[in-house]
PDB file of N, CA and C in Angstrom:
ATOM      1  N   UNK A   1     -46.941  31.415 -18.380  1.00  0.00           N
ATOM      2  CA  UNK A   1     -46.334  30.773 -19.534  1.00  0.00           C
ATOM      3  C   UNK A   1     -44.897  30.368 -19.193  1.00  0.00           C
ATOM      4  N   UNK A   2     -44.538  28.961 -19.780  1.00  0.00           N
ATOM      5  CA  UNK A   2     -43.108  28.477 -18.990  1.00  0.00           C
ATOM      6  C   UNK A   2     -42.135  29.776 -20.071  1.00  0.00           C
ATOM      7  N   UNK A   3     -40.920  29.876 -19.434  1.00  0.00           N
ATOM      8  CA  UNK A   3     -39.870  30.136 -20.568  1.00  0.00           C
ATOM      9  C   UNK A   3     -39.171  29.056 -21.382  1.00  0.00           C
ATOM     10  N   UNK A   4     -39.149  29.391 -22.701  1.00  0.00           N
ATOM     11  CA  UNK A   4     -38.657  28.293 -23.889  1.00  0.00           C
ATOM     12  C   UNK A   4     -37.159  28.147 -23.314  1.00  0.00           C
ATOM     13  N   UNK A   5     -36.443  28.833 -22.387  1.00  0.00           N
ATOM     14  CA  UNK A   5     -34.950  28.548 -22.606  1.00  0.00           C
ATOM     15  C   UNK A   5     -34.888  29.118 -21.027  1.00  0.00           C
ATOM     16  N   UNK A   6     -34.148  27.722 -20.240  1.00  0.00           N
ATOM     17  CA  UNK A   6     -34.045  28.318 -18.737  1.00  0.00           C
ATOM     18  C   UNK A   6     -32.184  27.847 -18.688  1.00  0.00           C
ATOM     19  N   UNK A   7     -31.891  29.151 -17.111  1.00  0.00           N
ATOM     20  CA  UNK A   7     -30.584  28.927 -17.047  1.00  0.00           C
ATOM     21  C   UNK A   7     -30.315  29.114 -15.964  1.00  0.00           C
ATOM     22  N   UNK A   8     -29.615  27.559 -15.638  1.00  0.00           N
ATOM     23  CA  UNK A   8     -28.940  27.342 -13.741  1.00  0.00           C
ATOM     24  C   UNK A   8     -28.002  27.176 -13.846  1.00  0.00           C
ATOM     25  N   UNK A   9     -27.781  27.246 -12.502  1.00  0.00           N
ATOM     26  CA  UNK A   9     -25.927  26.748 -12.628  1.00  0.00           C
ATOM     27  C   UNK A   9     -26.272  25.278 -12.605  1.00  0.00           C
ATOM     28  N   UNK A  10     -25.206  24.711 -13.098  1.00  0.00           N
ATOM     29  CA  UNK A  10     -24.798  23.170 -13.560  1.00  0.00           C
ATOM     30  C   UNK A  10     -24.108  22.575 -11.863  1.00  0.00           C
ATOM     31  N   UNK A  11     -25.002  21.682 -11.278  1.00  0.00           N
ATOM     32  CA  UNK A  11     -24.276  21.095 -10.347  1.00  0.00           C
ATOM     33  C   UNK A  11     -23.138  20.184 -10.260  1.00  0.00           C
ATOM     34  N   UNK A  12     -22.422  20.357  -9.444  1.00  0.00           N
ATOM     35  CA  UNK A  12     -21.049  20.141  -9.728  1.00  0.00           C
ATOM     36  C   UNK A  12     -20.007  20.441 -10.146  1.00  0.00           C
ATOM     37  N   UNK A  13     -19.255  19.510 -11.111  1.00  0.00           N
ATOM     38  CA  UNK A  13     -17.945  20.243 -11.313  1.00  0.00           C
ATOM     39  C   UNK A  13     -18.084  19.200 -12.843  1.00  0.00           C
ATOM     40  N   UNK A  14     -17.651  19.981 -13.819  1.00  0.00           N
ATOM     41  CA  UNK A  14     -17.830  19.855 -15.124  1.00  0.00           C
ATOM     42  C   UNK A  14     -16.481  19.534 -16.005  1.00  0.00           C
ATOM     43  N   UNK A  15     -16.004  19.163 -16.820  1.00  0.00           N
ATOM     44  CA  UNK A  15     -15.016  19.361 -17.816  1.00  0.00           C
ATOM     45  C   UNK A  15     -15.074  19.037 -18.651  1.00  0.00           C
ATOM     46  N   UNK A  16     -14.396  19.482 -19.842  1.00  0.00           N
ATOM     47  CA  UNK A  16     -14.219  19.236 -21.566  1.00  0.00           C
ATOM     48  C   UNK A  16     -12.941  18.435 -21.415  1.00  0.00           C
ATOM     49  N   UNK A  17     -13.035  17.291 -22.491  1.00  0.00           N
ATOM     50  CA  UNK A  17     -11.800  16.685 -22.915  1.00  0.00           C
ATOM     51  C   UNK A  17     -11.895  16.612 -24.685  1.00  0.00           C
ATOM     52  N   UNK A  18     -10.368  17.225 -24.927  1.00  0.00           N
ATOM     53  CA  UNK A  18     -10.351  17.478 -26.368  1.00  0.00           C
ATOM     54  C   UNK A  18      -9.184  16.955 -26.787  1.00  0.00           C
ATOM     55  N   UNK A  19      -9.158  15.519 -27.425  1.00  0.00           N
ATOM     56  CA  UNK A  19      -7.902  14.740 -28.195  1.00  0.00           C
ATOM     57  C   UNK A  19      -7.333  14.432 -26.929  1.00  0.00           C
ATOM     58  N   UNK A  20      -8.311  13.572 -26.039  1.00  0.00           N
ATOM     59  CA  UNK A  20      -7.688  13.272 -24.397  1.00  0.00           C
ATOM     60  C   UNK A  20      -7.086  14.054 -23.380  1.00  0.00           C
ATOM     61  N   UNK A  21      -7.255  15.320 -23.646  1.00  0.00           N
ATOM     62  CA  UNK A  21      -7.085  16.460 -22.865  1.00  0.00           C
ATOM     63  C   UNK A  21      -7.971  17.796 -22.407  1.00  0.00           C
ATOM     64  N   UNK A  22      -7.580  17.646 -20.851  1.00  0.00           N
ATOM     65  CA  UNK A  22      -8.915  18.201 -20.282  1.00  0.00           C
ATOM     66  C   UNK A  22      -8.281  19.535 -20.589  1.00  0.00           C
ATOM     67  N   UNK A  23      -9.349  20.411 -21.383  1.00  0.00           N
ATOM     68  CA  UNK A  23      -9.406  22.030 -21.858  1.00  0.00           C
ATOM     69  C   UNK A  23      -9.843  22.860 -21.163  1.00  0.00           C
ATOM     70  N   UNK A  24     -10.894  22.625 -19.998  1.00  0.00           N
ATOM     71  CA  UNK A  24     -11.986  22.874 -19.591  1.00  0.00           C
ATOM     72  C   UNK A  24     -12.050  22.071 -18.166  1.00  0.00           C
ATOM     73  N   UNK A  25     -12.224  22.552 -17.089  1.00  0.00           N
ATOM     74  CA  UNK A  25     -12.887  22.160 -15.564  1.00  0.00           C
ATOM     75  C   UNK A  25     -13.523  23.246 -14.973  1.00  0.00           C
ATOM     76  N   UNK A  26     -13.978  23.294 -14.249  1.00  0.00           N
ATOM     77  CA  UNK A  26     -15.341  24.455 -14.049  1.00  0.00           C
ATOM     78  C   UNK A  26     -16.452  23.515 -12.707  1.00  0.00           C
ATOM     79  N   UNK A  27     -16.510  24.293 -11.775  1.00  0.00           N
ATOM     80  CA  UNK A  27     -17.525  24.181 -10.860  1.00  0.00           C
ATOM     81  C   UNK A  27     -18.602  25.251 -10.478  1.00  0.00           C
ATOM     82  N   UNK A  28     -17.983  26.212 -11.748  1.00  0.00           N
ATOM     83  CA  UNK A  28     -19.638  27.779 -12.076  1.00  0.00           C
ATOM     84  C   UNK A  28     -19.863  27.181 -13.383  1.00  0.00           C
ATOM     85  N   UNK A  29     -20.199  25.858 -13.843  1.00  0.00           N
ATOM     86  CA  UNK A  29     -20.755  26.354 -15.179  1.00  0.00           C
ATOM     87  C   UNK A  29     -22.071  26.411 -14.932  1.00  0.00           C
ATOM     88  N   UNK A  30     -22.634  26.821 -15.926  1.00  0.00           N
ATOM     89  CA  UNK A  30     -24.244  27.273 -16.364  1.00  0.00           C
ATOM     90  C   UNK A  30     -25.052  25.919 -17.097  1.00  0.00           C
ATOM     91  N   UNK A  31     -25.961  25.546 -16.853  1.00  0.00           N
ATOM     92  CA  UNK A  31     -26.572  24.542 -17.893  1.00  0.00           C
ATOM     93  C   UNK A  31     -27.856  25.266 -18.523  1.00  0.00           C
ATOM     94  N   UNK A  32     -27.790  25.067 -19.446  1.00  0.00           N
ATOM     95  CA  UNK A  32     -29.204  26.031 -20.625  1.00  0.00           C
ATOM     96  C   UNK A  32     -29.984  24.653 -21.019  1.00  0.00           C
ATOM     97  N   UNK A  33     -31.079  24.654 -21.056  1.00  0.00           N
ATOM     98  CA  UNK A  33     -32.321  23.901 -21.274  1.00  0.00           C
ATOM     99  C   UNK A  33     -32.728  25.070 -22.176  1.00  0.00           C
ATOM    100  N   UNK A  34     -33.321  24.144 -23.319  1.00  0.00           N
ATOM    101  CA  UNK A  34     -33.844  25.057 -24.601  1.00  0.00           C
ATOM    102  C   UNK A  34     -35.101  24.010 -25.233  1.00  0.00           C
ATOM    103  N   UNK A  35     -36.359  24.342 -24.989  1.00  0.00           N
ATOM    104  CA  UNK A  35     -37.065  23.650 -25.329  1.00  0.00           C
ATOM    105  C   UNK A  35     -36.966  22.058 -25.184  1.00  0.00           C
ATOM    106  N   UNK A  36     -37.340  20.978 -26.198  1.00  0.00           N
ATOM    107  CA  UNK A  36     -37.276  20.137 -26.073  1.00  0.00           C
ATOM    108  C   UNK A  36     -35.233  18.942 -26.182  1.00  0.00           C
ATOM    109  N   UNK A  37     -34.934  19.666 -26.887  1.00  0.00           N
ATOM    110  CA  UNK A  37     -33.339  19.672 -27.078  1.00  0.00           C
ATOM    111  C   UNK A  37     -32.731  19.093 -25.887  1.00  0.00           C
ATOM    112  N   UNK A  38     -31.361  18.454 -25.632  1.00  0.00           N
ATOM    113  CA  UNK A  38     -30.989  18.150 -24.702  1.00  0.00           C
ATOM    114  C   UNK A  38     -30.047  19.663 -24.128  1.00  0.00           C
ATOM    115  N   UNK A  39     -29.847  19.594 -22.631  1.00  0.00           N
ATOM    116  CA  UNK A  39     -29.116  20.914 -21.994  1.00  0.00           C
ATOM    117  C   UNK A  39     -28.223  20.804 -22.912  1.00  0.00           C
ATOM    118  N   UNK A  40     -27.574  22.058 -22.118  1.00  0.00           N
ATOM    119  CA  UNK A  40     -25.799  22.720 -23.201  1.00  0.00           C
ATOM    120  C   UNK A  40     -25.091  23.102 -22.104  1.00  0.00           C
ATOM    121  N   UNK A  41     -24.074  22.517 -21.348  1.00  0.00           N
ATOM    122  CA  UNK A  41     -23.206  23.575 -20.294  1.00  0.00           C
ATOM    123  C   UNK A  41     -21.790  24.311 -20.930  1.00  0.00           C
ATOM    124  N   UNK A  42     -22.331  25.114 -20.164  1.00  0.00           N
ATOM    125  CA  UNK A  42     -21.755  26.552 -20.889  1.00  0.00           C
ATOM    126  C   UNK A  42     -20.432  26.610 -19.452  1.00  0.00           C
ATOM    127  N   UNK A  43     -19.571  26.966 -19.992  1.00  0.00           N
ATOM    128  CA  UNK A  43     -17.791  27.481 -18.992  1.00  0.00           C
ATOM    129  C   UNK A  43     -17.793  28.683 -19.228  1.00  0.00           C
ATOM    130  N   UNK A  44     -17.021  29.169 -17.841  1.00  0.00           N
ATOM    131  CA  UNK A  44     -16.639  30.258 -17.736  1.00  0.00           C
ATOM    132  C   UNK A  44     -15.588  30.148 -18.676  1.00  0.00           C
ATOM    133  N   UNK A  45     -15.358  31.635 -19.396  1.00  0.00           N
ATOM    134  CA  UNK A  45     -13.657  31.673 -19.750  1.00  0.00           C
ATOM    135  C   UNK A  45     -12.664  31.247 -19.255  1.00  0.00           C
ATOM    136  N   UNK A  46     -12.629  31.771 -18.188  1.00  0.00           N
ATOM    137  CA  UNK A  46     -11.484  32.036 -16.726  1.00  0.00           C
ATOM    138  C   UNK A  46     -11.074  30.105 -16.404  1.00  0.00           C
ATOM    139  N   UNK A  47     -12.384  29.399 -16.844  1.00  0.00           N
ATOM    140  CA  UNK A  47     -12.205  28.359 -16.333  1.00  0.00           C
ATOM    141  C   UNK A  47     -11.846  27.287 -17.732  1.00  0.00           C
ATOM    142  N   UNK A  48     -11.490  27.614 -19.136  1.00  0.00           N
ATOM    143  CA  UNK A  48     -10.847  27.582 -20.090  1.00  0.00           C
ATOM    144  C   UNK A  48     -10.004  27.382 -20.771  1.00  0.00           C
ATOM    145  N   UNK A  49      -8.808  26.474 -21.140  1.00  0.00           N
ATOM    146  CA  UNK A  49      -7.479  26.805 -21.472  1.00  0.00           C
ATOM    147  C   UNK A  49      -7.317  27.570 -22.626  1.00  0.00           C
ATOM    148  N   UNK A  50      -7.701  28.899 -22.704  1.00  0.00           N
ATOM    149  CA  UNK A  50      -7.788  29.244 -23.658  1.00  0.00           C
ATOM    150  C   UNK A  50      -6.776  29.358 -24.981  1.00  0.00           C
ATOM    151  N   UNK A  51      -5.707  29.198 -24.482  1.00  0.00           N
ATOM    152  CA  UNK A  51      -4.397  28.559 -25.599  1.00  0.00           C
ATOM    153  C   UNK A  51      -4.829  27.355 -26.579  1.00  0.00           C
ATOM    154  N   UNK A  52      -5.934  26.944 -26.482  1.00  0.00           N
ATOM    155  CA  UNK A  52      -6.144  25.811 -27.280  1.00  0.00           C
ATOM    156  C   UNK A  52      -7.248  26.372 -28.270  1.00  0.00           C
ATOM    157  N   UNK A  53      -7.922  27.658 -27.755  1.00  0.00           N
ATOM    158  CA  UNK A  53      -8.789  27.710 -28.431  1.00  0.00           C
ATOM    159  C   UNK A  53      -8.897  28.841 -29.502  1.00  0.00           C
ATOM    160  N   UNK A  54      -9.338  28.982 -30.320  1.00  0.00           N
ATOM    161  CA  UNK A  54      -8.411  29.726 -31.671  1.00  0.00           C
ATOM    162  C   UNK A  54      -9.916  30.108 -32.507  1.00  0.00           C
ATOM    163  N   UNK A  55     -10.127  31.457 -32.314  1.00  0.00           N
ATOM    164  CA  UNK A  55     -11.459  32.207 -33.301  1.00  0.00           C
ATOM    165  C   UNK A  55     -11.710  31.788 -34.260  1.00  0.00           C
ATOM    166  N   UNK A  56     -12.733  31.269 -34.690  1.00  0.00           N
ATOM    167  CA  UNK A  56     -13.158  31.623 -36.011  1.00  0.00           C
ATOM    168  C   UNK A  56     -14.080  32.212 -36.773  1.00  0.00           C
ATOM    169  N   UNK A  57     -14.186  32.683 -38.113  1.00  0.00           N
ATOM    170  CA  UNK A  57     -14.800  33.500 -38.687  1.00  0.00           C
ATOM    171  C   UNK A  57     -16.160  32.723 -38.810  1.00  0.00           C
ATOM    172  N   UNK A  58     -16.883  31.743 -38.579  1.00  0.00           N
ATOM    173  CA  UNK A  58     -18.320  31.104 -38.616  1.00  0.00           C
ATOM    174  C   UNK A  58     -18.675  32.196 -37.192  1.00  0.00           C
ATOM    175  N   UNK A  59     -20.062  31.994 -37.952  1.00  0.00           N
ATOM    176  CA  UNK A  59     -21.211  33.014 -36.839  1.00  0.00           C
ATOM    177  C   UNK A  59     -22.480  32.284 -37.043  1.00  0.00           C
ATOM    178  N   UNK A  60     -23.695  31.917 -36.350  1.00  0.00           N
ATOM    179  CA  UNK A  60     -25.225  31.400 -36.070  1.00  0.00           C
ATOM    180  C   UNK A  60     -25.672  32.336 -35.654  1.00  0.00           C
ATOM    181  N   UNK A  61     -27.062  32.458 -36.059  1.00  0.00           N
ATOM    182  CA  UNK A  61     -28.292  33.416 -35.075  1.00  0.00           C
ATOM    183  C   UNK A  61     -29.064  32.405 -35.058  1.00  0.00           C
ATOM    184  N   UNK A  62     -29.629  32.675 -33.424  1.00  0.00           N
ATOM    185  CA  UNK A  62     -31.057  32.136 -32.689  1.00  0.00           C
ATOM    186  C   UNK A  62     -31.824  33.178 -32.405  1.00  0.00           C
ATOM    187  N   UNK A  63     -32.689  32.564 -32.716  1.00  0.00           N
ATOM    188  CA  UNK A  63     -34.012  33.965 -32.536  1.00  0.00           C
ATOM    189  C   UNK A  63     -34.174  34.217 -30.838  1.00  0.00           C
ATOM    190  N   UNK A  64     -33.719  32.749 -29.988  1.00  0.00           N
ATOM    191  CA  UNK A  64     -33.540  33.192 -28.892  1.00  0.00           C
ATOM    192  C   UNK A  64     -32.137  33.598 -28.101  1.00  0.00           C
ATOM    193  N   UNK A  65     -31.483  33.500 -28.462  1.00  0.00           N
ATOM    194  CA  UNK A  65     -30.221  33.532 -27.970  1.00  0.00           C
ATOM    195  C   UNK A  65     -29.312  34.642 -28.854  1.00  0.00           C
ATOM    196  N   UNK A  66     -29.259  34.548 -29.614  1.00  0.00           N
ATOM    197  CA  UNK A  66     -29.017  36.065 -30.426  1.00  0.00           C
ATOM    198  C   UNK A  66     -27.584  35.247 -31.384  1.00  0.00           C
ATOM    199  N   UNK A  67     -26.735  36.128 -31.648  1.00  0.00           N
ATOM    200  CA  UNK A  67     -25.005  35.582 -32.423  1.00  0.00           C
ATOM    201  C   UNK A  67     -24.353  34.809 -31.965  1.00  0.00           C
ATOM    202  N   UNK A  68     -24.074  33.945 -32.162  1.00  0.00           N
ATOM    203  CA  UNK A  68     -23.270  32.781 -31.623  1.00  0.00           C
ATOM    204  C   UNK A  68     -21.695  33.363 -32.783  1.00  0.00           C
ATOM    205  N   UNK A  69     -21.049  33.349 -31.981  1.00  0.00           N
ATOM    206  CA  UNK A  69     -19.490  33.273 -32.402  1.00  0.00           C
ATOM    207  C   UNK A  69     -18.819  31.950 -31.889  1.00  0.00           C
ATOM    208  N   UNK A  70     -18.172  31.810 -33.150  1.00  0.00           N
ATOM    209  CA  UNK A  70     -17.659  30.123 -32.998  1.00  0.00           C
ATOM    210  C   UNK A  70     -15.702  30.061 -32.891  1.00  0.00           C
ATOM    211  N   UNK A  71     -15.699  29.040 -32.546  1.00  0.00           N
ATOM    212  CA  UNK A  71     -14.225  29.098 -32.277  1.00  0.00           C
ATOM    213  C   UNK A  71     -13.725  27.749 -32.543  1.00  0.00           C
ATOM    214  N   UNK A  72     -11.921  27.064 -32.809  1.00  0.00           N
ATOM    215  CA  UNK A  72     -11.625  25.922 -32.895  1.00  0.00           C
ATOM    216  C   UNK A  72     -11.120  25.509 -32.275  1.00  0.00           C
ATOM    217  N   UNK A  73     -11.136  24.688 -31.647  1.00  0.00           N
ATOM    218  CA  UNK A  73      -9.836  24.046 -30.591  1.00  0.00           C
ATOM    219  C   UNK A  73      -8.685  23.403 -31.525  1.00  0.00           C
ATOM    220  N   UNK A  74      -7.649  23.622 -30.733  1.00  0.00           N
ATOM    221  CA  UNK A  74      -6.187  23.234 -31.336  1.00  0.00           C
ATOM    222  C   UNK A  74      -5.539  22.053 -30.187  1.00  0.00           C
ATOM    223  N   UNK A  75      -5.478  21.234 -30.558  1.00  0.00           N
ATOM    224  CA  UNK A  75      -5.019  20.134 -29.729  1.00  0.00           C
ATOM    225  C   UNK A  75      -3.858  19.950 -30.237  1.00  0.00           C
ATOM    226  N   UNK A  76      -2.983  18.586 -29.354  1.00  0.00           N
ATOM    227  CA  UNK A  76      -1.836  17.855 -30.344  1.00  0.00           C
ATOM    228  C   UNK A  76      -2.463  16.802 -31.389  1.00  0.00           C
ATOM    229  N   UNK A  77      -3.607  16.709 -31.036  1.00  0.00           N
ATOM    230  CA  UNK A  77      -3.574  15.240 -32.221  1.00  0.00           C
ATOM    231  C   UNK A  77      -4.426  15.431 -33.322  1.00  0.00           C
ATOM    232  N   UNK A  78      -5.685  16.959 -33.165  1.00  0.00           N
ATOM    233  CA  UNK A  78      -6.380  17.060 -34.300  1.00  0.00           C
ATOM    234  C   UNK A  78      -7.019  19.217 -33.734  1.00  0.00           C
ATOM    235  N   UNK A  79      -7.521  19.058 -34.982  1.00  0.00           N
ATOM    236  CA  UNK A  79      -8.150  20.687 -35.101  1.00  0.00           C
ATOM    237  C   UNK A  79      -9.622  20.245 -34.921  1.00  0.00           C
ATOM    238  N   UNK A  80     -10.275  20.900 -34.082  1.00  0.00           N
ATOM    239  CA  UNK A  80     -11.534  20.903 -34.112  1.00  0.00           C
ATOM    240  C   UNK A  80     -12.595  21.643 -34.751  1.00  0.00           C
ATOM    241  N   UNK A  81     -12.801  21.845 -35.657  1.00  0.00           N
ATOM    242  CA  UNK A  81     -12.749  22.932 -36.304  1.00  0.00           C
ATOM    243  C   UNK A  81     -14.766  23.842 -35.761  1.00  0.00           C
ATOM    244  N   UNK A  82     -14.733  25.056 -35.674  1.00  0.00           N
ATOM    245  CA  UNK A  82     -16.167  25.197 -34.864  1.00  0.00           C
ATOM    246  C   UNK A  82     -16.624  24.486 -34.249  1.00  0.00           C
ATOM    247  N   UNK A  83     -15.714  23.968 -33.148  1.00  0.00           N
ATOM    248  CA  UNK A  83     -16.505  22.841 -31.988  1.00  0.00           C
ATOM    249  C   UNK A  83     -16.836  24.094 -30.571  1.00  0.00           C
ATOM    250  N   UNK A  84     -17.020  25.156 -30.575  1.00  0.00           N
ATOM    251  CA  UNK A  84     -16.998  25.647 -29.572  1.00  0.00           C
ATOM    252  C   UNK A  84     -18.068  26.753 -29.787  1.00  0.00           C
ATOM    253  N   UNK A  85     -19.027  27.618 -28.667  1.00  0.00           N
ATOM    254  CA  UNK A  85     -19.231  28.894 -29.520  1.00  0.00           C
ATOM    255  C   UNK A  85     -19.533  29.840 -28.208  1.00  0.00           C
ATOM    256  N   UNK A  86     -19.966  30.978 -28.556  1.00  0.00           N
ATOM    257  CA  UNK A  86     -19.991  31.257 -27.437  1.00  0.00           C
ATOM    258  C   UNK A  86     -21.352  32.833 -27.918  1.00  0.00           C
ATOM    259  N   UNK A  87     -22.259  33.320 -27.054  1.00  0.00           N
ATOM    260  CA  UNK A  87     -22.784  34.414 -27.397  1.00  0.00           C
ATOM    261  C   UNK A  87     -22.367  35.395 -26.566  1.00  0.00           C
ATOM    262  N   UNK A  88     -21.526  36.942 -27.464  1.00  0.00           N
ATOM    263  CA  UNK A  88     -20.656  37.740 -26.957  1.00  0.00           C
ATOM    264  C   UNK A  88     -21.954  39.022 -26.280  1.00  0.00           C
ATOM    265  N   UNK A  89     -22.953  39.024 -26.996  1.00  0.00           N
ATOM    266  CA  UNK A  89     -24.035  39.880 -26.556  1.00  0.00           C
ATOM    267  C   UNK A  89     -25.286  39.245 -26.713  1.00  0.00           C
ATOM    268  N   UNK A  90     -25.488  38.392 -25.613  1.00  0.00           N
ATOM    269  CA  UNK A  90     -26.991  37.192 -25.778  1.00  0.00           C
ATOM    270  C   UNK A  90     -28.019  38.233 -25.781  1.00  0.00           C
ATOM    271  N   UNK A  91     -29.095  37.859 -26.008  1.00  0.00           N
ATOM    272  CA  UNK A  91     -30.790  38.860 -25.632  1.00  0.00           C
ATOM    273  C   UNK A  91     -30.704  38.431 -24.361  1.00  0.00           C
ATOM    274  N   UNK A  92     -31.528  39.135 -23.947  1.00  0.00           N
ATOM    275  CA  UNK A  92     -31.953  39.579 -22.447  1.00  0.00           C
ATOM    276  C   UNK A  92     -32.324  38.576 -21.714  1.00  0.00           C
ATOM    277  N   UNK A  93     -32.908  37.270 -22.313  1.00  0.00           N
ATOM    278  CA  UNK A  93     -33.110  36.004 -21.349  1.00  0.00           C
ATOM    279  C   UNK A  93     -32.534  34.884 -21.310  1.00  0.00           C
ATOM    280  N   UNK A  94     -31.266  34.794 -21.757  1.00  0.00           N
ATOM    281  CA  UNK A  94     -30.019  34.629 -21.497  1.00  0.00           C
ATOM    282  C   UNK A  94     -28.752  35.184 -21.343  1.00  0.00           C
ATOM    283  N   UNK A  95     -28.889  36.886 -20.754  1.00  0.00           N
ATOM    284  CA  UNK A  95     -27.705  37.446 -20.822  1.00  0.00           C
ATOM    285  C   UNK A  95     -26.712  36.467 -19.899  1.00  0.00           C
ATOM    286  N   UNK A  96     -26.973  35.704 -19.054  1.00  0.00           N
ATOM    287  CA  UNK A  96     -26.302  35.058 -17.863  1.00  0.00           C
ATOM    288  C   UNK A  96     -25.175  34.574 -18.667  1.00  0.00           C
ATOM    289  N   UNK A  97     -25.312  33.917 -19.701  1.00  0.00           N
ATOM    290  CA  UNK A  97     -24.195  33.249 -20.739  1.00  0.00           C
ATOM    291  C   UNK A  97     -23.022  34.066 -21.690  1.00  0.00           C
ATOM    292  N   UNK A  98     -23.102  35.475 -21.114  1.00  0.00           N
ATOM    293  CA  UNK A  98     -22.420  36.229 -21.963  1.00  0.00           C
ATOM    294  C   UNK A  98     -21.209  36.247 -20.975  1.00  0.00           C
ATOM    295  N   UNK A  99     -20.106  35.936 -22.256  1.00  0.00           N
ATOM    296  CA  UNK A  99     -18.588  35.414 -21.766  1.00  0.00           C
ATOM    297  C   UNK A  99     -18.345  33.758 -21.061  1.00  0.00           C
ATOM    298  N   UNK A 100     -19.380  33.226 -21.529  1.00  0.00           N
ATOM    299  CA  UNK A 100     -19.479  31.773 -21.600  1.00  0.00           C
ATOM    300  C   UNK A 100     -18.832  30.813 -23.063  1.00  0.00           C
ATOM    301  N   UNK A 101     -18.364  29.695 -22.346  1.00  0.00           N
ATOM    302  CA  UNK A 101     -18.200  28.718 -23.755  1.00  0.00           C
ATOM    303  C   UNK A 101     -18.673  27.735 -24.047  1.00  0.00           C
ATOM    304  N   UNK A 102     -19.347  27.193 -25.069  1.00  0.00           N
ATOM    305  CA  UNK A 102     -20.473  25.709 -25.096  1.00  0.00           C
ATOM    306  C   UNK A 102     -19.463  24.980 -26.116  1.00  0.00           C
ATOM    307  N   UNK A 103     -19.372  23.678 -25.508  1.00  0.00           N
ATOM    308  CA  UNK A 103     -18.773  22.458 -26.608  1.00  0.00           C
ATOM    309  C   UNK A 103     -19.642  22.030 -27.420  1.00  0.00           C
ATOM    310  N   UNK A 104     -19.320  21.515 -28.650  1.00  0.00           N
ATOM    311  CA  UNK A 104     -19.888  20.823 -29.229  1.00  0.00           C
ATOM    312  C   UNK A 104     -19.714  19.046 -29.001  1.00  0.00           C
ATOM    313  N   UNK A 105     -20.313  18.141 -28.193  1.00  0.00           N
ATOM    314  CA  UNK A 105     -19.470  16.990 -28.229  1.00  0.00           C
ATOM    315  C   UNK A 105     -19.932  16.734 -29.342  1.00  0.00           C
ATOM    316  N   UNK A 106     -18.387  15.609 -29.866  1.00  0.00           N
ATOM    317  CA  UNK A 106     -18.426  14.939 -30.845  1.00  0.00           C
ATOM    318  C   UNK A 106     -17.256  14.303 -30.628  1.00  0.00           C
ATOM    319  N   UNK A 107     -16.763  13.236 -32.104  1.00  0.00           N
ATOM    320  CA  UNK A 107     -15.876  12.248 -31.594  1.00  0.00           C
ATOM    321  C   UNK A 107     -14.671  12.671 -31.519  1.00  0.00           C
ATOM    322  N   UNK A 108     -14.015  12.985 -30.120  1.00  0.00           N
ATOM    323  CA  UNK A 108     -12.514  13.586 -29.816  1.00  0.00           C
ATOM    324  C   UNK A 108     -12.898  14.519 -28.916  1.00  0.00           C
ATOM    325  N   UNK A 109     -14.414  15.030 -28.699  1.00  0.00           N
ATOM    326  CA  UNK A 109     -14.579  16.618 -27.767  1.00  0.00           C
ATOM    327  C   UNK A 109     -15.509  15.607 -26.722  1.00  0.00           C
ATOM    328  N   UNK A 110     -15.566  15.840 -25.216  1.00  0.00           N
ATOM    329  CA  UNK A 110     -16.329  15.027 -24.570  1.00  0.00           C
ATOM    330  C   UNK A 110     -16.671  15.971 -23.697  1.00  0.00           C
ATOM    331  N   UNK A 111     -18.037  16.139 -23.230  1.00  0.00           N
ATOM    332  CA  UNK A 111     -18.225  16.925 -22.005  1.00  0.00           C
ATOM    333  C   UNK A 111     -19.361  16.117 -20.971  1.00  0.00           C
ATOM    334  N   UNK A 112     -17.673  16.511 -19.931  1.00  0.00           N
ATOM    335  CA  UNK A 112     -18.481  15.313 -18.418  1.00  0.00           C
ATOM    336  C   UNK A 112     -19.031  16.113 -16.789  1.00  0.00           C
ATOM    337  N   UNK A 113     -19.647  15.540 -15.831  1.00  0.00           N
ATOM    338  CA  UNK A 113     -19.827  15.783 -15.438  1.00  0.00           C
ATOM    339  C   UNK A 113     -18.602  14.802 -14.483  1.00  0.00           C
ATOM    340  N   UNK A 114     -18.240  15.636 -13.274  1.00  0.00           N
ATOM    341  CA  UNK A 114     -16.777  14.560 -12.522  1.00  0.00           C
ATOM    342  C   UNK A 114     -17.070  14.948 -11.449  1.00  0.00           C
TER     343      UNK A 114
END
């Protein structure tokens, strides 16, 4: 039986741009395939600016992936508000993503492959 949700590393070298600024570059990220859905690449922390990025109290459950904790980016030109999330204790067939961060693109958040 295939697995509903597989996880590789993402070839190459990756980055987030948020209000024209790269937040995010990374050559360990992870890419998650989840059923039919398009991938999600997931960043290391470490590879993060994390000064931009600012907790928030929104939370999701996936029946496969477990709590998603969400976060906002703080730019100069706008707030992103839950554009980010991350699972702090995934289930077991994605633990690989724990201490990972997933963007949401949308208009002002971009995630490229470079």
């Amino acid at each position: 039986m295939q697995k509903y949700i597989t996880v590789t590393p993402a070839p190459g070298t990756w980055t987030v741009r948020a209000g024209g600024a790269v937040i995010a570059e990374s050559g360990n990220a992870l890419e998650l395939s989840e059923g039919d859905m398009p991938f999600v690449i997931y960043f290391p922390r470490s590879d993060v600016a994390m000064a931009f990025i600012d907790e928030s109290e929104h939370t999701t459950t996936c029946p496969h992936k477990g709590t998603a904790s969400y976060f906002n980016i703080m730019s100069k030109s706008a707030t992103y508000e839950n554009a980010v999330w991350s699972y702090e204790d995934p289930k077991d067939d994605v633990a690989q993503i724990k201490g990972y961060l997933a963007f949401a693109v949308q208009d002002g958040i971009a995630v490229e492959q470079v």
